[in-house]
N, C-alpha and C. Protein backbone atom coordinates (compact mmCIF):
# COMPACT_ATOMS: atom_id res chain seq x y z
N UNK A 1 9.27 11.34 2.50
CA UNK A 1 9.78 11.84 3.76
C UNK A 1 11.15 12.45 3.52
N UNK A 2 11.25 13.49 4.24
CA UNK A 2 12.90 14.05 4.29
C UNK A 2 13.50 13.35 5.22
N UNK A 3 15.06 13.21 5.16
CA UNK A 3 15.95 12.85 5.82
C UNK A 3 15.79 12.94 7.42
N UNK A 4 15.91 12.14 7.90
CA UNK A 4 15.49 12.36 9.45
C UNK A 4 14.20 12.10 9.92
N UNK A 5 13.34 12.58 8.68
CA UNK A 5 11.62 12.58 9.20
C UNK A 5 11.36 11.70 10.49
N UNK A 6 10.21 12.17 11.30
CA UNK A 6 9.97 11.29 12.47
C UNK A 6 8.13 11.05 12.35
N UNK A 7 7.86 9.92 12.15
CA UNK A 7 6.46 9.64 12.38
C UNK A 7 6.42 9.41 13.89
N UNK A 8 5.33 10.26 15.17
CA UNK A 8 5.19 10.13 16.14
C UNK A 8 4.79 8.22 16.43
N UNK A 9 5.31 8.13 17.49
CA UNK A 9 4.73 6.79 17.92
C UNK A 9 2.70 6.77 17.67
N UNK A 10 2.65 5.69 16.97
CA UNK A 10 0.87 5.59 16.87
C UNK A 10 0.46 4.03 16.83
N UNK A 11 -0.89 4.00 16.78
CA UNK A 11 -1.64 2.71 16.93
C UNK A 11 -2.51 2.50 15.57
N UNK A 12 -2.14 1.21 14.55
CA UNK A 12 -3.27 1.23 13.38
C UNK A 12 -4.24 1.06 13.61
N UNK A 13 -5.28 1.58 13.38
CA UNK A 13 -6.81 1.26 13.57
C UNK A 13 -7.16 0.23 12.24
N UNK A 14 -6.57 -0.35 11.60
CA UNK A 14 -6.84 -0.91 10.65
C UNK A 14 -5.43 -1.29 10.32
N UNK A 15 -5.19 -2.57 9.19
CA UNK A 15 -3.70 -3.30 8.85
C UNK A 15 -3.52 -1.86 7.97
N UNK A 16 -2.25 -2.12 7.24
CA UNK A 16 -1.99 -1.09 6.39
C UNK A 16 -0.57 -1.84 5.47
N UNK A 17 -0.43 -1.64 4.57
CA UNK A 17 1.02 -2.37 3.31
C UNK A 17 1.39 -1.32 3.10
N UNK A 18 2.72 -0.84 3.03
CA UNK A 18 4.00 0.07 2.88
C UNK A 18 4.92 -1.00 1.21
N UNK A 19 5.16 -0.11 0.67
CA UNK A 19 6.22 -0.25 -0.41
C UNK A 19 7.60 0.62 -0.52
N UNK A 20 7.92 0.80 -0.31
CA UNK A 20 9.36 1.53 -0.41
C UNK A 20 9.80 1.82 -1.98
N UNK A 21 9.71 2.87 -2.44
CA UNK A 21 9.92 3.50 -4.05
C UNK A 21 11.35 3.39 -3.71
N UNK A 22 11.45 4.78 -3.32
CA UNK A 22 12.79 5.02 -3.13
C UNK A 22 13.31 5.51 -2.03
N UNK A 23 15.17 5.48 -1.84
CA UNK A 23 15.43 5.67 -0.13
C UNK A 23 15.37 4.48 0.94
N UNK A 24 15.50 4.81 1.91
CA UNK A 24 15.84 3.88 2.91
C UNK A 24 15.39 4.22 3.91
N UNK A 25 14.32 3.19 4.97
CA UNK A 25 13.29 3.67 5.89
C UNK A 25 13.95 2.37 7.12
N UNK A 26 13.96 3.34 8.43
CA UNK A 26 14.58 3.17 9.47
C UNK A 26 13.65 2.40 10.19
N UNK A 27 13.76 1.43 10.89
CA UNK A 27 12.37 1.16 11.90
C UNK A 27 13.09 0.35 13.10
N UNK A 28 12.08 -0.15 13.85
CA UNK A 28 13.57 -0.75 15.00
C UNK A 28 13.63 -1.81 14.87
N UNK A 29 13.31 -2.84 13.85
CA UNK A 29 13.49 -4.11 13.55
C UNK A 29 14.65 -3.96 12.61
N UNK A 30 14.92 -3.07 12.30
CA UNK A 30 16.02 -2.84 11.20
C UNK A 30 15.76 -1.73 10.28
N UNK A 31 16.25 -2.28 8.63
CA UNK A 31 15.43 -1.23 8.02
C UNK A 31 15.46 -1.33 6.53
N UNK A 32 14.43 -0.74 5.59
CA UNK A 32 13.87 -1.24 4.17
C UNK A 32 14.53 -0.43 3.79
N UNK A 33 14.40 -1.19 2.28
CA UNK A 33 15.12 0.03 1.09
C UNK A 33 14.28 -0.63 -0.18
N UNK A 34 14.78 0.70 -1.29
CA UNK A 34 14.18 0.52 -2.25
C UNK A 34 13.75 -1.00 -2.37
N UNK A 35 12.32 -1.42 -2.91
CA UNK A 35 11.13 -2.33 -3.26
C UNK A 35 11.03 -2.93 -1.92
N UNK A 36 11.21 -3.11 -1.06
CA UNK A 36 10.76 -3.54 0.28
C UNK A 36 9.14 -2.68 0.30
N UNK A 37 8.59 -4.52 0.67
CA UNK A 37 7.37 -4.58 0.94
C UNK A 37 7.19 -4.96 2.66
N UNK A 38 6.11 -4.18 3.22
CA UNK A 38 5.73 -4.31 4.62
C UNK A 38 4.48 -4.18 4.88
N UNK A 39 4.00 -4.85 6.05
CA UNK A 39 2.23 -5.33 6.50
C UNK A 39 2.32 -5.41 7.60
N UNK A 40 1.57 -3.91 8.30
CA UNK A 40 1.33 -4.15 9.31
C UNK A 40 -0.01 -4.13 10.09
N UNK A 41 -0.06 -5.10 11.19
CA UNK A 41 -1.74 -5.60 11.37
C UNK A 41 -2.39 -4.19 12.33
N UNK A 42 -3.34 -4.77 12.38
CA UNK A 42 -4.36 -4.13 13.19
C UNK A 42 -4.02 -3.75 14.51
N UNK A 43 -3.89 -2.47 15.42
CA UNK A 43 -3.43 -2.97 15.88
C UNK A 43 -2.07 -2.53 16.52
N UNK A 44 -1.14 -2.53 15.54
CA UNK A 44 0.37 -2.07 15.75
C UNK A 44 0.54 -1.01 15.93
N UNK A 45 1.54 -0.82 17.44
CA UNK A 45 2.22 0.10 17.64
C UNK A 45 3.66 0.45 17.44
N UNK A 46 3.66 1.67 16.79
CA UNK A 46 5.23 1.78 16.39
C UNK A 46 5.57 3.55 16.07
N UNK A 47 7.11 3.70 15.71
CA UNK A 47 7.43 5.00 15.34
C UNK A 47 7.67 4.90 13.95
N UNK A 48 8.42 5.73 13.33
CA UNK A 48 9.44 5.43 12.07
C UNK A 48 9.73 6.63 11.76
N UNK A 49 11.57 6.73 11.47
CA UNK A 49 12.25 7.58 10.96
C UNK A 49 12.46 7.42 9.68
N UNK A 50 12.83 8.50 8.74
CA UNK A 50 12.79 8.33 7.52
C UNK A 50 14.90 8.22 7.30
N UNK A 51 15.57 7.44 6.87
CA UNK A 51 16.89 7.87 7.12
C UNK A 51 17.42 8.53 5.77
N UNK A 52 16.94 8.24 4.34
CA UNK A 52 16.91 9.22 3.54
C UNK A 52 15.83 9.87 2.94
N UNK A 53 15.76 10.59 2.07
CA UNK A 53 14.77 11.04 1.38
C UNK A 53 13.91 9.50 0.81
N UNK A 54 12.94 9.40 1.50
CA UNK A 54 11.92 8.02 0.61
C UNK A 54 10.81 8.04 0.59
N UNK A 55 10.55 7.77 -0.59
CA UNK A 55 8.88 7.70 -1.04
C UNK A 55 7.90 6.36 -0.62
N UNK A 56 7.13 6.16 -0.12
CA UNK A 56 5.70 5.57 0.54
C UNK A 56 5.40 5.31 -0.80
């Protein structure tokens, strides 16, 4: 993601695991950085900004 990036608000149709390579990812619980691991269920609704350049 580039700096700023905006994932529209959505709903998982299925769980899904996020890793964080590199960069720093914004969310409204706070926010990950490099090796941050995340799981989210079935289910979840949410947005996410990218706050630097970071790789998924």
């Amino acid at each position: 993601m580039q700096p700023g990036a905006i994932f529209a608000a959505h709903k998982h149709l299925a769980a899904a695991d996020f890793l964080i390579l590199k960069g720093k990812l914004k969310y409204r619980m706070g926010e990950a950085g490099e090796g941050a691991y995340g799981y989210e269920p079935t289910g979840a609704v949410h947005d996410l900004r990218g706050r630097n350049n970071i790789n998924l």
